[in-house]
N, C-alpha and C. Protein backbone atom coordinates (compact mmCIF):
# COMPACT_ATOMS: atom_id res chain seq x y z
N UNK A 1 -18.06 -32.15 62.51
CA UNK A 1 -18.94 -32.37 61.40
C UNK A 1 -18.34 -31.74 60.15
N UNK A 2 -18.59 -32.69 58.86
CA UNK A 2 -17.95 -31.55 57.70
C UNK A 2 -18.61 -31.19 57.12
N UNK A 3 -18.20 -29.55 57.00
CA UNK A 3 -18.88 -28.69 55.44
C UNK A 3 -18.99 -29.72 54.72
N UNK A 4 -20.44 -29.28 54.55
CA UNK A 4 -20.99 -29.30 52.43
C UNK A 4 -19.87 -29.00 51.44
N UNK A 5 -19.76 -29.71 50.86
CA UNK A 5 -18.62 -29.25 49.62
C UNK A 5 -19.68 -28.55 48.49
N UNK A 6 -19.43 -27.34 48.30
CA UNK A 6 -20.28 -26.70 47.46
C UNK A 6 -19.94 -26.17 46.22
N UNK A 7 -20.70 -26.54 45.65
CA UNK A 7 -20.36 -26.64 43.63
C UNK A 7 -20.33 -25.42 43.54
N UNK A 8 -19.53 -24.69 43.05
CA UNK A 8 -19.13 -23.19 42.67
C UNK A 8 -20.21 -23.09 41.33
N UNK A 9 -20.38 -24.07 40.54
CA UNK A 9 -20.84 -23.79 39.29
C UNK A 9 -19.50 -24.08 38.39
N UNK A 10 -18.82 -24.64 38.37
CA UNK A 10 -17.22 -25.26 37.62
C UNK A 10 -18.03 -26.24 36.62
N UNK A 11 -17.52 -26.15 35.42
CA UNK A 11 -18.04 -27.00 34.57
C UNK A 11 -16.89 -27.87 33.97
N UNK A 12 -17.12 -28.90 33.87
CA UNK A 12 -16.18 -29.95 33.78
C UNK A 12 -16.10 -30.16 32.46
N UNK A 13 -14.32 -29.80 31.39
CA UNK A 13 -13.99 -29.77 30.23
C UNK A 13 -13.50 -31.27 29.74
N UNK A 14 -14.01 -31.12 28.43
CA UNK A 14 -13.19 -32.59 28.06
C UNK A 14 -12.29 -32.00 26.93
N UNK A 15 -11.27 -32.60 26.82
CA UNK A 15 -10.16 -32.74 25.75
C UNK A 15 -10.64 -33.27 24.24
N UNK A 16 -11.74 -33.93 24.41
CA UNK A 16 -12.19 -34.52 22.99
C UNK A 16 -13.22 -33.60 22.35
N UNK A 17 -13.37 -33.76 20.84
CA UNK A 17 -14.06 -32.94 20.30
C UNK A 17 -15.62 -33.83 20.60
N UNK A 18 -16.90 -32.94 20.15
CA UNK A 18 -17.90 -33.38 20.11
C UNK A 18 -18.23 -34.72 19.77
N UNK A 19 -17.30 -34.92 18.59
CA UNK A 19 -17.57 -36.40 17.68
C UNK A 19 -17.65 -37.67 18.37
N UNK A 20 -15.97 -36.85 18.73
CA UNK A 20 -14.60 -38.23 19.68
C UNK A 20 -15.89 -38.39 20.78
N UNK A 21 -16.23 -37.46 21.75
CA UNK A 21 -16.66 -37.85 22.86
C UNK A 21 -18.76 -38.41 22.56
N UNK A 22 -19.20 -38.60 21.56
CA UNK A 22 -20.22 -39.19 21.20
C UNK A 22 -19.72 -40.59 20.71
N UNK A 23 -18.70 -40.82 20.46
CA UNK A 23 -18.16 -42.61 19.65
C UNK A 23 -17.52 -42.74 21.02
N UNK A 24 -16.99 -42.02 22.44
CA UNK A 24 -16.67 -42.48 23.58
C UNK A 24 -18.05 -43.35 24.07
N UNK A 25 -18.98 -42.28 23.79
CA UNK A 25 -20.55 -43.08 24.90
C UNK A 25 -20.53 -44.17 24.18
N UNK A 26 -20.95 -44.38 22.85
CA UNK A 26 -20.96 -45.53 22.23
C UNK A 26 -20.21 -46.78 22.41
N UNK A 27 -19.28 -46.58 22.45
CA UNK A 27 -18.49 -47.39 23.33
C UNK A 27 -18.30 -47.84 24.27
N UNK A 28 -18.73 -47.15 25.39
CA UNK A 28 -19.07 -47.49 26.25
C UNK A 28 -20.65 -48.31 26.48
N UNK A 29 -21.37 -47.78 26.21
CA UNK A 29 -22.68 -48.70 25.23
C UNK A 29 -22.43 -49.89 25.17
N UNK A 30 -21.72 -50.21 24.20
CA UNK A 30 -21.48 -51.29 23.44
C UNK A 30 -20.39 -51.83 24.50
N UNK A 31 -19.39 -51.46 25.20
CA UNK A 31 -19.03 -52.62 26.58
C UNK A 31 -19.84 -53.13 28.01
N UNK A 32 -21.04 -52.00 28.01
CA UNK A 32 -22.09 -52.46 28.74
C UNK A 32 -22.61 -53.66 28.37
N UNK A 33 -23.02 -53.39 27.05
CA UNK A 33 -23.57 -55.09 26.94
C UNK A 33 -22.47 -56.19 27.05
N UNK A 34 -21.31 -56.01 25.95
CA UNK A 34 -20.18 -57.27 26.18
C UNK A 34 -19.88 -57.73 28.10
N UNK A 35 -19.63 -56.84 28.74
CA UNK A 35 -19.26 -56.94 29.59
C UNK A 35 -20.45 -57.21 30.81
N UNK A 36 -22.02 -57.35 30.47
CA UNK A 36 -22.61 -57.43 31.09
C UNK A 36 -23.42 -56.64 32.22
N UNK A 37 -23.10 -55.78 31.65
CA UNK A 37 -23.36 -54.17 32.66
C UNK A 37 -22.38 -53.24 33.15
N UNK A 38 -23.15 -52.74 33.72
CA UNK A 38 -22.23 -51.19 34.21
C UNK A 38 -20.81 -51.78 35.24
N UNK A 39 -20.70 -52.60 36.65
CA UNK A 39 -20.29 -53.04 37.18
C UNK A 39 -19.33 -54.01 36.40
N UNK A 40 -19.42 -54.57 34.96
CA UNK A 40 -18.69 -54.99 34.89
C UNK A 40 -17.63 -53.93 34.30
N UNK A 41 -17.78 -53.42 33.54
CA UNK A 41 -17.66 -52.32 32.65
C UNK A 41 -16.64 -51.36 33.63
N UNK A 42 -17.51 -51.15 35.35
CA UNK A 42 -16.68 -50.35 36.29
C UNK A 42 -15.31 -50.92 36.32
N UNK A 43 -15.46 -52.06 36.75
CA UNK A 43 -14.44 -52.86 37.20
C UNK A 43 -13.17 -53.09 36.39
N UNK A 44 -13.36 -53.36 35.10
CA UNK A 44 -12.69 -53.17 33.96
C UNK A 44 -11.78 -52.29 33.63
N UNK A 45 -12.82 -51.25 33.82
CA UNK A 45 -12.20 -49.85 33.04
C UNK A 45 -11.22 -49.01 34.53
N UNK A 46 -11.43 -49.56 35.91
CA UNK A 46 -11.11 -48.75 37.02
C UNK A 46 -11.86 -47.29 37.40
N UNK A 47 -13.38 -47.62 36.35
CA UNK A 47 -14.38 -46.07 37.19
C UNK A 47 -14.96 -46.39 37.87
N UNK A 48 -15.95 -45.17 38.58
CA UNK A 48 -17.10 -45.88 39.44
C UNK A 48 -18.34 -46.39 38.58
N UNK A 49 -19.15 -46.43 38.70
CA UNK A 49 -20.18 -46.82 38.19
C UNK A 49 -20.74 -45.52 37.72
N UNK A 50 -21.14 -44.79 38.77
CA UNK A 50 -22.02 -43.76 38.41
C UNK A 50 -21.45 -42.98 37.36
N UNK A 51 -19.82 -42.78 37.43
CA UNK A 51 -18.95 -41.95 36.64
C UNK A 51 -19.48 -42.35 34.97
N UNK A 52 -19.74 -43.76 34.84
CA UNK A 52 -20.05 -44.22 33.68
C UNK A 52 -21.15 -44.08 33.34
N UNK A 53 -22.15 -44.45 33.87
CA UNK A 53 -23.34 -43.96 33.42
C UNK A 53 -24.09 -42.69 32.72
N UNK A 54 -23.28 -41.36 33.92
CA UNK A 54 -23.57 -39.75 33.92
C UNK A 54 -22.71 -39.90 32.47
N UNK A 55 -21.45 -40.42 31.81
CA UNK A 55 -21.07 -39.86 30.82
C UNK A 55 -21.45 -40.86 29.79
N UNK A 56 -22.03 -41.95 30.38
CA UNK A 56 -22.46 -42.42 28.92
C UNK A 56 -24.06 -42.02 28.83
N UNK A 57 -24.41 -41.13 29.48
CA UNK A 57 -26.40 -40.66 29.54
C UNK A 57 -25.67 -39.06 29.39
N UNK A 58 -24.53 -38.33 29.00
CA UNK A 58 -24.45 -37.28 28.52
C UNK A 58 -23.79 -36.42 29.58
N UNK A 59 -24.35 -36.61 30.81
CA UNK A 59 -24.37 -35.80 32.20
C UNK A 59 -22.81 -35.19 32.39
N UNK A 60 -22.07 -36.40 32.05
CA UNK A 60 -20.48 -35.79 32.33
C UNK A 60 -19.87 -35.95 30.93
N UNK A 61 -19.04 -35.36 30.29
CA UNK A 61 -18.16 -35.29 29.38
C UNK A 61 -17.07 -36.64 29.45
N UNK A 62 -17.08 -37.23 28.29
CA UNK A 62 -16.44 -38.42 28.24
C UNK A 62 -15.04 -37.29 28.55
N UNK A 63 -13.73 -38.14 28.71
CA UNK A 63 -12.61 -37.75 29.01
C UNK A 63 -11.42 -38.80 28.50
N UNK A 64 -10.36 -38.45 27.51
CA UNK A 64 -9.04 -38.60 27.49
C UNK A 64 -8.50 -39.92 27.81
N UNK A 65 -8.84 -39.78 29.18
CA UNK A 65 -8.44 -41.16 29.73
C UNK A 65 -9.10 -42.26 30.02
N UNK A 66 -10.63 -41.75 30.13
CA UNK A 66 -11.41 -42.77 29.42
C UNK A 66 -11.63 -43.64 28.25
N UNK A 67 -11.24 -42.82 27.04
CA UNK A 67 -10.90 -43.62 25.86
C UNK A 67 -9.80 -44.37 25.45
N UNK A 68 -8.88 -43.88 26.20
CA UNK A 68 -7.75 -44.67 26.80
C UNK A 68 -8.09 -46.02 27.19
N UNK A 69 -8.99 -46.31 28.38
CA UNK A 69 -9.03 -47.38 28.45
C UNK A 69 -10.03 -48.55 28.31
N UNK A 70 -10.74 -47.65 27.55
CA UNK A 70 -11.70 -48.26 26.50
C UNK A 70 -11.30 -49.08 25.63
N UNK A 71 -10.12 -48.41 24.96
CA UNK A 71 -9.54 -49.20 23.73
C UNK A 71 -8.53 -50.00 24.33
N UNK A 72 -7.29 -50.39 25.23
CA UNK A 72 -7.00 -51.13 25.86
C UNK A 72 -8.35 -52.33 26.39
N UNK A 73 -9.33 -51.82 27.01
CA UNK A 73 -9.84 -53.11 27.34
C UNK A 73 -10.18 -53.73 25.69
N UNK A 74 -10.76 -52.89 25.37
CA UNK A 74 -11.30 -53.86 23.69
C UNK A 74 -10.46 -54.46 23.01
N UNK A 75 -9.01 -53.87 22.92
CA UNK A 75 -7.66 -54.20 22.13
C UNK A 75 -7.74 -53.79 21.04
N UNK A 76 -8.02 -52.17 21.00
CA UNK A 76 -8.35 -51.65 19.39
C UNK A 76 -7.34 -50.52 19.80
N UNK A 77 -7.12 -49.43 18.58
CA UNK A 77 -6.70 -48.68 18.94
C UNK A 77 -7.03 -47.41 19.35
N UNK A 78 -6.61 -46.50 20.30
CA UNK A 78 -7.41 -45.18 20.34
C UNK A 78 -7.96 -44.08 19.51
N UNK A 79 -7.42 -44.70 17.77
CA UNK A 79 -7.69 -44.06 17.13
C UNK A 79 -9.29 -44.48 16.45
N UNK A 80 -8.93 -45.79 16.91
CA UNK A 80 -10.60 -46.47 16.46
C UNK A 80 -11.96 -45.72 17.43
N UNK A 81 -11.62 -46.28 18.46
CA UNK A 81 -12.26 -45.49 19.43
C UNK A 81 -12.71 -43.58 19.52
N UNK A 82 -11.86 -43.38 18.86
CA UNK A 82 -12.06 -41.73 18.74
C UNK A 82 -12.95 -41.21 17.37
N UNK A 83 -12.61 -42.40 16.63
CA UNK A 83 -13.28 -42.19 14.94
C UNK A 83 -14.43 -42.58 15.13
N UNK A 84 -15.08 -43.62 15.96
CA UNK A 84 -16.13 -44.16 15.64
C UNK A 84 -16.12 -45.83 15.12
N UNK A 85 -14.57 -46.24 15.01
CA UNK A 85 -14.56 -47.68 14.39
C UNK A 85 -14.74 -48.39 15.37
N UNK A 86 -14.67 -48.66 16.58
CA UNK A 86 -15.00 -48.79 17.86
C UNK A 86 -16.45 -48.77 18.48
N UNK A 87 -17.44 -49.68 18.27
CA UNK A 87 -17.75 -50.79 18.15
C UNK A 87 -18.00 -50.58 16.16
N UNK A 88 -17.54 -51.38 15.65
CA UNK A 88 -17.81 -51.19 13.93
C UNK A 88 -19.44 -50.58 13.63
N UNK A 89 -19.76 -50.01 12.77
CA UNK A 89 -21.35 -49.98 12.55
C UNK A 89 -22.06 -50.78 11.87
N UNK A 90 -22.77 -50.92 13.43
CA UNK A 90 -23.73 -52.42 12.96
C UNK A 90 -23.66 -53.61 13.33
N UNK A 91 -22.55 -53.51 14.25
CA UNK A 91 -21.63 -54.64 15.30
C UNK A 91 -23.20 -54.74 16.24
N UNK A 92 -23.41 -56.68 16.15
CA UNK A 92 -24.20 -56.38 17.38
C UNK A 92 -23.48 -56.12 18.64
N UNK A 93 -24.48 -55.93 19.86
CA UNK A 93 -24.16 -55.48 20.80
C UNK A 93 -23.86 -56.82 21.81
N UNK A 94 -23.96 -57.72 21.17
CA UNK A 94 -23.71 -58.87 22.40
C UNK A 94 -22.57 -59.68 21.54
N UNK A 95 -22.35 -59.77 20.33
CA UNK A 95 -21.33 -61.03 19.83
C UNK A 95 -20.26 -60.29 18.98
N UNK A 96 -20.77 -58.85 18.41
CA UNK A 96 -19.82 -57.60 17.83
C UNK A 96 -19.96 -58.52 16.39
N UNK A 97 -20.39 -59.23 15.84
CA UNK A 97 -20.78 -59.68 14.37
C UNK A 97 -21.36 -58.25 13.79
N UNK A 98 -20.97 -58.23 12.29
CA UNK A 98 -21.52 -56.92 11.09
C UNK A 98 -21.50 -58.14 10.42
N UNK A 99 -23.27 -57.48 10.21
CA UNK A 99 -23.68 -58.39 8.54
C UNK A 99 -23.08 -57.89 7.22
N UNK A 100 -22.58 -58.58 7.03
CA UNK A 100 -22.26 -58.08 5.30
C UNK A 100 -23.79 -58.10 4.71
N UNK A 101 -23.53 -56.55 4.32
CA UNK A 101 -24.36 -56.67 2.96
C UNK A 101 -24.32 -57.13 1.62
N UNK A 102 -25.75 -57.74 1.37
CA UNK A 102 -25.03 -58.81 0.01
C UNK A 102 -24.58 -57.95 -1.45
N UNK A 103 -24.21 -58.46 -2.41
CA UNK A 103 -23.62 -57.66 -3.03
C UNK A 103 -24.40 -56.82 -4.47
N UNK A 104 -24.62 -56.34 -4.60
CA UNK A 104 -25.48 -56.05 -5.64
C UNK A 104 -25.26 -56.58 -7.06
């Protein structure tokens, strides 16, 4: 039979600053819908499901290599993705259209 694997209390670090890893969830957000959900999104990106969820609902710290292949699947760059240009603001969430605002 196997031991319980038992959580010492280890807290799991991310490499990104606060910002980077709040425009990670978003992003991830915003490929939930393109992609049709979490499962597609898993499949895509090579996580599990749950892995995505816990860090896009806060639980786990986005990570490095997650934004990595965030921006590979989207075809943006990681710098978009880390700034926040990644989904644009105001991009809907199903067709990624930004309304121009009209002009004054």
């Amino acid at each position: 039979m196997k031991a319980k694997r038992e959580n010492k209390g280890t807290k799991r670090v991310s490499d990104l600053t606060a910002d980077e890893a709040t425009h990670v969830r978003t992003a991830l957000k915003f490929l939930r819908t393109r992609c049709g959900g979490w499962d597609g999104v898993a499949a895509a990106l090579g996580f599990a499901r749950n892995s995505l969820t816990d860090t896009a609902g806060g639980r786990l710290p986005a990570s490095a290599s997650m934004a990595i292949r965030i921006a590979r699947l989207a075809g943006v760059k990681i710098d978009d993705v880390l700034a926040g240009n990644f989904p644009a603001p105001g991009a809907c969430a199903y067709c990624g259209h930004v309304q121009e605002l009209p002009a004054s």
